[in-house]
N, C-alpha and C. Protein backbone atom coordinates (compact mmCIF):
# COMPACT_ATOMS: atom_id res chain seq x y z
N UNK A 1 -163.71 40.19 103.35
CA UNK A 1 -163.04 39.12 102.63
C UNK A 1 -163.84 38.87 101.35
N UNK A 2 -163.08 38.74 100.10
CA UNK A 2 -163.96 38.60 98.85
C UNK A 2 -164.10 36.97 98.44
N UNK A 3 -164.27 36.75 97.56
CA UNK A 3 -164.87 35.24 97.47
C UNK A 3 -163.31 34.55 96.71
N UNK A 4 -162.20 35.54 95.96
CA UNK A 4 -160.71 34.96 95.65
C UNK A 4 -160.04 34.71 97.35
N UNK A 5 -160.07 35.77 98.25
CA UNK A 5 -159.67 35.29 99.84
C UNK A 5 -160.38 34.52 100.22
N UNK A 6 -161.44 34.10 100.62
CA UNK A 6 -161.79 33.02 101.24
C UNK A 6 -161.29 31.55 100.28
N UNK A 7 -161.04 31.64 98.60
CA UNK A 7 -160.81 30.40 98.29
C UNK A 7 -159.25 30.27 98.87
N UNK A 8 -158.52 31.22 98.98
CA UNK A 8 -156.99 31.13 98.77
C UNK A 8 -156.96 30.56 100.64
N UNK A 9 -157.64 31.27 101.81
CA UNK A 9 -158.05 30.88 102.86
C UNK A 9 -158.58 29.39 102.94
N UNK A 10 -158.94 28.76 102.46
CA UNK A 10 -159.66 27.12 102.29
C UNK A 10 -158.30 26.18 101.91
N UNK A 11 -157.64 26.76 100.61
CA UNK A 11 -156.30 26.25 100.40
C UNK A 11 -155.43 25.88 101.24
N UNK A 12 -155.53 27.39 102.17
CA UNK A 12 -154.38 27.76 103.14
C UNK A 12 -154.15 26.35 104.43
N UNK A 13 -155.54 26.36 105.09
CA UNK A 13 -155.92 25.33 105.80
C UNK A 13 -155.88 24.39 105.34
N UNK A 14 -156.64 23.84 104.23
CA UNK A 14 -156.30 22.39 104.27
C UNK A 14 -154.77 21.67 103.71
N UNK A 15 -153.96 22.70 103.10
CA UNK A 15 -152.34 22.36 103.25
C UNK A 15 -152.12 21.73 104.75
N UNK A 16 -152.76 23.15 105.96
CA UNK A 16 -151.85 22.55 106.93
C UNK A 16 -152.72 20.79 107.56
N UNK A 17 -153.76 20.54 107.13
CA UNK A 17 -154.52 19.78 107.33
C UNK A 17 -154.04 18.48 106.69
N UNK A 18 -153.51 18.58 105.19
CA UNK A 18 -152.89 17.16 104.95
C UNK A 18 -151.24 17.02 105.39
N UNK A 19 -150.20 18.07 106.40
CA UNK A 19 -149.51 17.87 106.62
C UNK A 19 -150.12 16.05 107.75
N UNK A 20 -151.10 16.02 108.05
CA UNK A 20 -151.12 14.69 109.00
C UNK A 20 -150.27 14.64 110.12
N UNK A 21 -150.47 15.82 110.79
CA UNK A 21 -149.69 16.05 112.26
C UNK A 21 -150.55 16.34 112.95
N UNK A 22 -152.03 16.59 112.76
CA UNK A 22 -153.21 17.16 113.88
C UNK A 22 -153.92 16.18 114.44
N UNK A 23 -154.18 16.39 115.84
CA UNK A 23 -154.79 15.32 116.37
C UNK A 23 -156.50 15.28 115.97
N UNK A 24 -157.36 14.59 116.18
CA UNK A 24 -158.70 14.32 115.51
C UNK A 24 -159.28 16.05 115.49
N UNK A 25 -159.18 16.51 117.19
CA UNK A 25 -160.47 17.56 117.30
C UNK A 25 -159.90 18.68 116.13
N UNK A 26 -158.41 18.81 116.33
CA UNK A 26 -158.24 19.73 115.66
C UNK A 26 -158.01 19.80 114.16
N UNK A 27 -158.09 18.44 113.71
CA UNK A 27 -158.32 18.02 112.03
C UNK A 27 -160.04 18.36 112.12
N UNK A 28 -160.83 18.12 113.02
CA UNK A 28 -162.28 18.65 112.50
C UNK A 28 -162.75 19.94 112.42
N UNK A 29 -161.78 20.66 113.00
CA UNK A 29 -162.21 21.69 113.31
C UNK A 29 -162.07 22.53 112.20
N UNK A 30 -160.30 22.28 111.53
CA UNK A 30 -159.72 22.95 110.41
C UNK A 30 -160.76 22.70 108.90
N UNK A 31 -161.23 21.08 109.05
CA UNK A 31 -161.94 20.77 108.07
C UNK A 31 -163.00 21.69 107.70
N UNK A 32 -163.51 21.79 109.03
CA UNK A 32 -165.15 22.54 108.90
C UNK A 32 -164.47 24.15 107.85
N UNK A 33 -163.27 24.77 109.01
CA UNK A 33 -162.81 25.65 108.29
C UNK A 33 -162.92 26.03 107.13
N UNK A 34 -162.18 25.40 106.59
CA UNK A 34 -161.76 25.14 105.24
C UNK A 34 -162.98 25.18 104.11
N UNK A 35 -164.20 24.34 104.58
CA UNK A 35 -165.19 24.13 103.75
C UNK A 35 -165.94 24.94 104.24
N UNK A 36 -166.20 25.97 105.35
CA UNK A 36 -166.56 26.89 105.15
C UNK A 36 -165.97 28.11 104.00
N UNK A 37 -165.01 28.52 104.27
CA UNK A 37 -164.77 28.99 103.40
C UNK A 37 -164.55 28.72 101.75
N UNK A 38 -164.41 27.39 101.39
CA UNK A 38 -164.51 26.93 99.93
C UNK A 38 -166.17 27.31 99.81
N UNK A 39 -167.11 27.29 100.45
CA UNK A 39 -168.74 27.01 100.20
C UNK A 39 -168.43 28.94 100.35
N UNK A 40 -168.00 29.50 100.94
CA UNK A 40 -168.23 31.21 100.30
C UNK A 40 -167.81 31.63 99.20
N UNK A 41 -166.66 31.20 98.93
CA UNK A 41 -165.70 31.52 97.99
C UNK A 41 -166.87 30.84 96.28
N UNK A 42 -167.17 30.02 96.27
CA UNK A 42 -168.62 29.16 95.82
C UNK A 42 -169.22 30.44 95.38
N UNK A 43 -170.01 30.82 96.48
CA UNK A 43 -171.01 32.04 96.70
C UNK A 43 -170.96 32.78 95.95
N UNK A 44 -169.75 33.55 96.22
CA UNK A 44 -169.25 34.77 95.84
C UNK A 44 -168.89 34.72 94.59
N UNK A 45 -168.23 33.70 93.76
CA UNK A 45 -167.95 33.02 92.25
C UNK A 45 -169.65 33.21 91.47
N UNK A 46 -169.76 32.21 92.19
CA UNK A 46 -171.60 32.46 91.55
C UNK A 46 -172.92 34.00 91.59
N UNK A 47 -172.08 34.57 92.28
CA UNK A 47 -172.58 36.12 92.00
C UNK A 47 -172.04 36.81 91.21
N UNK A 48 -170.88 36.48 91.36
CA UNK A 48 -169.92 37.58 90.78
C UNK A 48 -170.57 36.87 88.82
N UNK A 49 -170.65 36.00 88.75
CA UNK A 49 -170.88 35.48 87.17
C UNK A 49 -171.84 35.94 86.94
N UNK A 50 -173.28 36.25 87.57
CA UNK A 50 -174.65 36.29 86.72
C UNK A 50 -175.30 34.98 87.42
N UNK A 51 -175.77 34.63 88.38
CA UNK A 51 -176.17 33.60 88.71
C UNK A 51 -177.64 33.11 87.81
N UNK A 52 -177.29 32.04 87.35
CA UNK A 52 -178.74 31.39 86.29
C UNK A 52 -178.68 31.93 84.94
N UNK A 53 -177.14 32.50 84.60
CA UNK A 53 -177.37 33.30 83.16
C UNK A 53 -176.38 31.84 82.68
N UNK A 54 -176.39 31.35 81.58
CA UNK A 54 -175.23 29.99 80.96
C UNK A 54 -175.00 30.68 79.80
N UNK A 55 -175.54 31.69 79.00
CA UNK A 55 -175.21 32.09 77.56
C UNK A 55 -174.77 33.17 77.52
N UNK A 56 -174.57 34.27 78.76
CA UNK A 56 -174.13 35.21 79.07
C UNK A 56 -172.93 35.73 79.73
N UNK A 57 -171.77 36.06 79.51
CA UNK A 57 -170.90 36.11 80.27
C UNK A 57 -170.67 37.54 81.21
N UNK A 58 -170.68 37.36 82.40
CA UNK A 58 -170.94 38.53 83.25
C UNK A 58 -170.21 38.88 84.33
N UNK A 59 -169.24 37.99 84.48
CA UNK A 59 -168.35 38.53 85.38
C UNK A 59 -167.19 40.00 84.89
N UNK A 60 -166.65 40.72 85.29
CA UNK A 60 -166.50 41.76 84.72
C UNK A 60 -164.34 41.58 84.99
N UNK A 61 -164.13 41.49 84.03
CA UNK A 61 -162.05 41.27 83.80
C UNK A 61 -161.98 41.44 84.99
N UNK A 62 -162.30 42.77 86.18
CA UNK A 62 -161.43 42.63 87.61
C UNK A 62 -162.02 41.64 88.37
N UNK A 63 -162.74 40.90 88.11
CA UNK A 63 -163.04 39.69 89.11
C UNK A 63 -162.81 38.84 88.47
N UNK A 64 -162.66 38.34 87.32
CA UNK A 64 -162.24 37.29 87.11
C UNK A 64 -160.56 37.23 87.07
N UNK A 65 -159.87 38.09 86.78
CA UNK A 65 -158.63 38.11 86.89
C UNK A 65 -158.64 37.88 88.53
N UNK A 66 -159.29 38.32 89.33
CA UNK A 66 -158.73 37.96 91.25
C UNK A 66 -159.06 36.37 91.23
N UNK A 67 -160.00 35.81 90.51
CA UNK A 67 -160.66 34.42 90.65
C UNK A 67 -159.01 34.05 90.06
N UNK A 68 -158.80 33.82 89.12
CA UNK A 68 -158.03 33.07 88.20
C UNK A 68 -156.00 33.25 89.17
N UNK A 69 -156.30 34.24 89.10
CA UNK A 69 -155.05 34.85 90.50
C UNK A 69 -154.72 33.82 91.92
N UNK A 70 -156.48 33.84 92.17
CA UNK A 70 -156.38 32.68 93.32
C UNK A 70 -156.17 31.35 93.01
N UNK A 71 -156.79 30.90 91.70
CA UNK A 71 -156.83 29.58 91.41
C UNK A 71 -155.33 29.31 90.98
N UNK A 72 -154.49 29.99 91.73
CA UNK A 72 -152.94 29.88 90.88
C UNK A 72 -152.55 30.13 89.25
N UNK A 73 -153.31 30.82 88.86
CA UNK A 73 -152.82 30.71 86.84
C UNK A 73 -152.77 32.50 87.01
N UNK A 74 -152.09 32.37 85.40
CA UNK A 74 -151.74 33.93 85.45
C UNK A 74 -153.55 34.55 85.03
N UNK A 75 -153.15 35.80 85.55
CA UNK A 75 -154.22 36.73 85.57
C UNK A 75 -154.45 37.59 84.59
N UNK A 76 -155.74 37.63 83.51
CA UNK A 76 -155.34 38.34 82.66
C UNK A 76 -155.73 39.93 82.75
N UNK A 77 -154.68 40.48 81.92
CA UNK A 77 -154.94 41.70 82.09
C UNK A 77 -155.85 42.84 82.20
N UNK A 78 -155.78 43.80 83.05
CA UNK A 78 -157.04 44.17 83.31
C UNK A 78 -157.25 46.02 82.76
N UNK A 79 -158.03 46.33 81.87
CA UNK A 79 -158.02 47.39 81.28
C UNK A 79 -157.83 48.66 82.22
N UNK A 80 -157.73 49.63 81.89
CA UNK A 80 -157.94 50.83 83.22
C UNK A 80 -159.55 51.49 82.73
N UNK A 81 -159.96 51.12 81.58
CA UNK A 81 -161.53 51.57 81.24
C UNK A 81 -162.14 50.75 81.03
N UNK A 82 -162.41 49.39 81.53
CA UNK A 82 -163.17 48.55 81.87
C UNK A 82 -164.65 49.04 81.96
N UNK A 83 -165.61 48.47 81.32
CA UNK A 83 -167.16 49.02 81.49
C UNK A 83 -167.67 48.67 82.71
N UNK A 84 -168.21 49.11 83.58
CA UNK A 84 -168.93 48.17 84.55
C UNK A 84 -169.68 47.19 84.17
N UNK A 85 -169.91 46.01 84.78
CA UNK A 85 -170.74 44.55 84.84
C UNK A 85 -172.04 44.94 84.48
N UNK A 86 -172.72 44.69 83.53
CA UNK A 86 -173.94 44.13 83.23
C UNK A 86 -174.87 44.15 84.82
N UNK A 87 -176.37 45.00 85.08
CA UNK A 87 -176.44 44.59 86.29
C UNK A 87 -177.89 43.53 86.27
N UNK A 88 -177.86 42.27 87.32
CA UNK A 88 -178.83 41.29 86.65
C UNK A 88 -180.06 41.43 87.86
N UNK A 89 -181.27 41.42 87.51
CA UNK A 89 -182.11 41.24 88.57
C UNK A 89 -183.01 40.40 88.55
């Protein structure tokens, strides 16, 4: 699972979570869900950028187009000769 599925997965759940039809255990349970996966999806955002770089931009068009895909907006287009990502250590 990449870090655009686990956000679209967090979404998924807590839709069915504010339908307000679950009884307590199983509203806590979905919760935890949910914010587990928003706290990967997190993760995986913050790697995929360059973690600790602010003046550098380093995520590479095919991940940010899957980020932007998940976050519901259109996706922008993605070259077929794309350079690979910058690698940070």
């Amino acid at each position: 699972m990449n870090g655009p599925d686990h956000y679209r997965k967090a979404e998924d759940i807590m839709a069915k979570v504010e339908t307000g039809t679950l009884g307590p255990d199983h509203f806590n349970r979905l919760v935890g869900q949910a914010q587990v996966h928003a706290t990967l999806a997190l993760v995986m955002a913050t790697v995929n950028a360059g973690e600790g770089i602010a003046d550098q931009d380093t995520m590479s068009l095919r991940d940010r187009g899957k980020w932007i895909e998940a976050a519901g907006a259109t996706p922008t287009p993605i070259p077929d000769d794309e350079p690979p990502a910058p690698q940070i250590f």
